[in-house]
N, C-alpha and C. Protein backbone atom coordinates (compact mmCIF):
# COMPACT_ATOMS: atom_id res chain seq x y z
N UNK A 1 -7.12 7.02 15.89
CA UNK A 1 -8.25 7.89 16.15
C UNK A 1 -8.08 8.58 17.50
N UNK A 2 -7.86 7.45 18.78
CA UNK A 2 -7.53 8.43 19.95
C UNK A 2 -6.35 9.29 19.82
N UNK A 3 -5.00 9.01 19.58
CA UNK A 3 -4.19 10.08 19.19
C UNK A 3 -4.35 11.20 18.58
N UNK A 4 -5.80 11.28 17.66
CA UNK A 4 -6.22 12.24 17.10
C UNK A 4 -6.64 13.50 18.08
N UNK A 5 -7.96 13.00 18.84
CA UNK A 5 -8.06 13.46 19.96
C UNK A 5 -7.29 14.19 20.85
N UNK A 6 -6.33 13.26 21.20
CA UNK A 6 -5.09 14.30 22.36
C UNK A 6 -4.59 15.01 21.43
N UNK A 7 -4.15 14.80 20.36
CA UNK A 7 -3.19 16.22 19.78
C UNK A 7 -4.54 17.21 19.34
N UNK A 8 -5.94 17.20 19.15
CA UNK A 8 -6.14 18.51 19.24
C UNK A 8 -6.27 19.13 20.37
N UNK A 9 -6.34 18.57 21.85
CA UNK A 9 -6.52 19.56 22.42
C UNK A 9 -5.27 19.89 23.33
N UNK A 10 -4.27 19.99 22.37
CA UNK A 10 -2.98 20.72 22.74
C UNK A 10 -3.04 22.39 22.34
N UNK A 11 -2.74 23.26 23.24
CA UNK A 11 -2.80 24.13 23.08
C UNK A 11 -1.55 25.02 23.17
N UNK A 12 -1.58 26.05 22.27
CA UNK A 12 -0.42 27.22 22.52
C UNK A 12 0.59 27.19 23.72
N UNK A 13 -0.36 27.00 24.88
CA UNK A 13 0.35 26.93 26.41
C UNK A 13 1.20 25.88 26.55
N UNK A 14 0.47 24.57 25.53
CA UNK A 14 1.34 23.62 26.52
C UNK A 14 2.65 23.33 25.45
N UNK A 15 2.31 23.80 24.43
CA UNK A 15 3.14 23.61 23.31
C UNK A 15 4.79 24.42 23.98
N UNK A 16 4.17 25.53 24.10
CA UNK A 16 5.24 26.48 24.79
C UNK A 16 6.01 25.78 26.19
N UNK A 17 5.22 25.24 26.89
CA UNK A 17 6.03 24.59 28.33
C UNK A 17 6.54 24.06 27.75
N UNK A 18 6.47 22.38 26.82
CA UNK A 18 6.85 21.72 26.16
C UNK A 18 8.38 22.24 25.71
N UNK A 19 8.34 23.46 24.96
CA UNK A 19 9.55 23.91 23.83
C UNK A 19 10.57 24.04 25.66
N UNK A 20 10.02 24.96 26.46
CA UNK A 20 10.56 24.86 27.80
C UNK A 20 11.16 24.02 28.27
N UNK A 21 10.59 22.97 28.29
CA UNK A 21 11.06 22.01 29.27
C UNK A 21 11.92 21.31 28.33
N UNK A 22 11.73 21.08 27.33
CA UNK A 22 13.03 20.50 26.66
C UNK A 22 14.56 21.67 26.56
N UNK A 23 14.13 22.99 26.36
CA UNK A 23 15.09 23.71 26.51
C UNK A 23 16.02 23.76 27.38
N UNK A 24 15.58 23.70 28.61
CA UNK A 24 16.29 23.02 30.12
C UNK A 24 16.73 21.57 30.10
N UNK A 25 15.99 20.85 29.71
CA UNK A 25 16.80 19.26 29.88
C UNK A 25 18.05 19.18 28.89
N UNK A 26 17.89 19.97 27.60
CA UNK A 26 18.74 19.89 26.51
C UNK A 26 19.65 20.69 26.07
N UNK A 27 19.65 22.13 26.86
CA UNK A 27 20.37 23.32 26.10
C UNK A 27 20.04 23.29 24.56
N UNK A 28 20.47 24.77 24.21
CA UNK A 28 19.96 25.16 23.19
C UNK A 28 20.98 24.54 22.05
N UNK A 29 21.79 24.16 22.59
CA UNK A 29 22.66 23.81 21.29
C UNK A 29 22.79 22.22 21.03
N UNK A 30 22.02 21.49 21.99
CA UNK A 30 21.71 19.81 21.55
C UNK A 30 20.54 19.78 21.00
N UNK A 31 19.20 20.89 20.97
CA UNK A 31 18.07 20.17 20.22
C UNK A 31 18.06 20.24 18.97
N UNK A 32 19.05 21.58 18.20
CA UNK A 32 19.06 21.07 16.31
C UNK A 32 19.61 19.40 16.59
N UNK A 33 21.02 19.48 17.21
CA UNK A 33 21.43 17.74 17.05
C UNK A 33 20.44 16.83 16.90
N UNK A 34 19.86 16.91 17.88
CA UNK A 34 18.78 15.81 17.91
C UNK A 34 17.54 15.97 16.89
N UNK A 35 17.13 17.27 16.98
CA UNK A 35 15.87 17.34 15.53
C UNK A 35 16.94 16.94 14.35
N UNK A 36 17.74 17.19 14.18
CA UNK A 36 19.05 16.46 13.08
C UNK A 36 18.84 14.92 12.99
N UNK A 37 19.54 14.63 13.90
CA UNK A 37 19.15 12.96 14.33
C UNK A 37 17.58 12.19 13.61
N UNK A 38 16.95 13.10 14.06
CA UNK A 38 15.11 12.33 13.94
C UNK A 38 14.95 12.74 12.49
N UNK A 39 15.52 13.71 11.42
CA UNK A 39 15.13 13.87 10.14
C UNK A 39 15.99 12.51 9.77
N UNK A 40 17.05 12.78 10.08
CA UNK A 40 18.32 11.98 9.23
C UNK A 40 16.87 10.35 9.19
N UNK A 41 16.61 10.04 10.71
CA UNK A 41 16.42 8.48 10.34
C UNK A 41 14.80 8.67 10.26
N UNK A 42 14.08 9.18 10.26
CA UNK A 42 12.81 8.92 9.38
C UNK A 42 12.98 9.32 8.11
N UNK A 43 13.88 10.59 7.31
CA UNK A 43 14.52 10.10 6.33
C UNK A 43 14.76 8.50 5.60
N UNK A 44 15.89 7.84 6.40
CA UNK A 44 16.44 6.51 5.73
C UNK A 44 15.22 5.79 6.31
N UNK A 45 14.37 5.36 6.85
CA UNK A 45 12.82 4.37 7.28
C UNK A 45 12.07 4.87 5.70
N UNK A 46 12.08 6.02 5.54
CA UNK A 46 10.91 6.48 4.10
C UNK A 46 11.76 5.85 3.19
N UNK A 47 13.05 5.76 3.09
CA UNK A 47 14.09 5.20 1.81
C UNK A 47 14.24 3.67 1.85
N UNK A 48 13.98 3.07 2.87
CA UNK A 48 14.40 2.09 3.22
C UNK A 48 12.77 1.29 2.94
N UNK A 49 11.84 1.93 2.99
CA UNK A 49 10.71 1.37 3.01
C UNK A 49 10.02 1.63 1.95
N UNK A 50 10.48 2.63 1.27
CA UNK A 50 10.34 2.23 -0.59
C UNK A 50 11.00 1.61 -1.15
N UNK A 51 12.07 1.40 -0.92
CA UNK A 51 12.95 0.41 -1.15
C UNK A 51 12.40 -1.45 -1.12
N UNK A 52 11.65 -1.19 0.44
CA UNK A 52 11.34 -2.72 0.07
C UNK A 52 9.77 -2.81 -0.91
N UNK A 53 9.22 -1.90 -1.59
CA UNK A 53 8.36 -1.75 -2.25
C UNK A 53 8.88 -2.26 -3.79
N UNK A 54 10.00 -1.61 -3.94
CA UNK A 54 10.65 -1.60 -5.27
C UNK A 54 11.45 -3.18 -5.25
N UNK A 55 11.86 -3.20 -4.49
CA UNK A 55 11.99 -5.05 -4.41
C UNK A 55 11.32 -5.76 -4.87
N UNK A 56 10.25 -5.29 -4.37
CA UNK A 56 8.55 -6.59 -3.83
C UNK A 56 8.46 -6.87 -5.81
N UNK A 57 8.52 -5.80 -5.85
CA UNK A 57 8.18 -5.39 -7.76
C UNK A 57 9.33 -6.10 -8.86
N UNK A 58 10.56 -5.67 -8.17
CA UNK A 58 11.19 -6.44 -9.03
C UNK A 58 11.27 -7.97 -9.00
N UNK A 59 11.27 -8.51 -7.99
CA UNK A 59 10.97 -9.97 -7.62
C UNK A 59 9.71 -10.84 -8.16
N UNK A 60 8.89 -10.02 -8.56
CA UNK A 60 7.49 -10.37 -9.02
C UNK A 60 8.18 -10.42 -10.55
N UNK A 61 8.76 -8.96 -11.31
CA UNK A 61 8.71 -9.09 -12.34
C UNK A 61 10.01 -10.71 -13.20
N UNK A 62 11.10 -10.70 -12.09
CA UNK A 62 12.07 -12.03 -11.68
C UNK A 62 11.34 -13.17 -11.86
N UNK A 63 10.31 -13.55 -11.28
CA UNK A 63 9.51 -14.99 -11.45
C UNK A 63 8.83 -14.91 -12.69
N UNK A 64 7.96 -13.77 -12.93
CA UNK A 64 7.47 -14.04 -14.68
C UNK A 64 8.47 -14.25 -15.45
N UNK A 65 9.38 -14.03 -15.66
CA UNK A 65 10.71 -13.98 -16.42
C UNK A 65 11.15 -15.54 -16.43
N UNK A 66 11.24 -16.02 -15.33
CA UNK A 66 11.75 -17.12 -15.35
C UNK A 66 10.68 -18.70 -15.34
N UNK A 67 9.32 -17.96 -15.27
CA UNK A 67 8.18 -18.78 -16.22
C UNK A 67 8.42 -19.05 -17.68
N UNK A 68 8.61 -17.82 -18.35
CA UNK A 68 8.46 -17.81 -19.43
C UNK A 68 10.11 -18.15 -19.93
C-alpha cells in the first residue's frame, strides 16, 4: 500500500532525471544489457515459480495414485 503511494507521486520530472542519471552512471550502450539481464531473470522466477505450482499438483496427484 505505501509503495503505492510513492510511485504515484512520481512525476514526468523525476522520471526524466532518473532516465539521466542512469544514462551517466551507465552509458547508453550498458542499459539494454542490463534491462536484458532483468527480463531474462524475472522471466526464469515466473517459469520457475509455475513450475513449482505444477509440481505441488503433480505430487498430490502421485499420493492418490499410490493410495489407491
Amino acid at each position: 500500500m505505501y509503495s503505492m503511494v510513492l510511485l504515484g507521486s512520481i512525476g514526468a520530472t523525476e522520471i526524466i532525471l532518473i532516465v539521466l542519471a542512469l544514462l551517466i552512471l551507465f552509458g547508453g550502450k550498458k542499459i539494454p544489457e542490463l534491462m536484458r539481464g532483468l527480463g531474462q531473470g524475472l522471466h526464469e522466477f515466473k517459469k520457475a515459480s509455475q513450475g513449482n505450482d505444477a509440481n505441488k499438483n503433480d505430487s498430490k496427484d502421485t499420493q492418490k495414485e499410490l493410495k489407491n
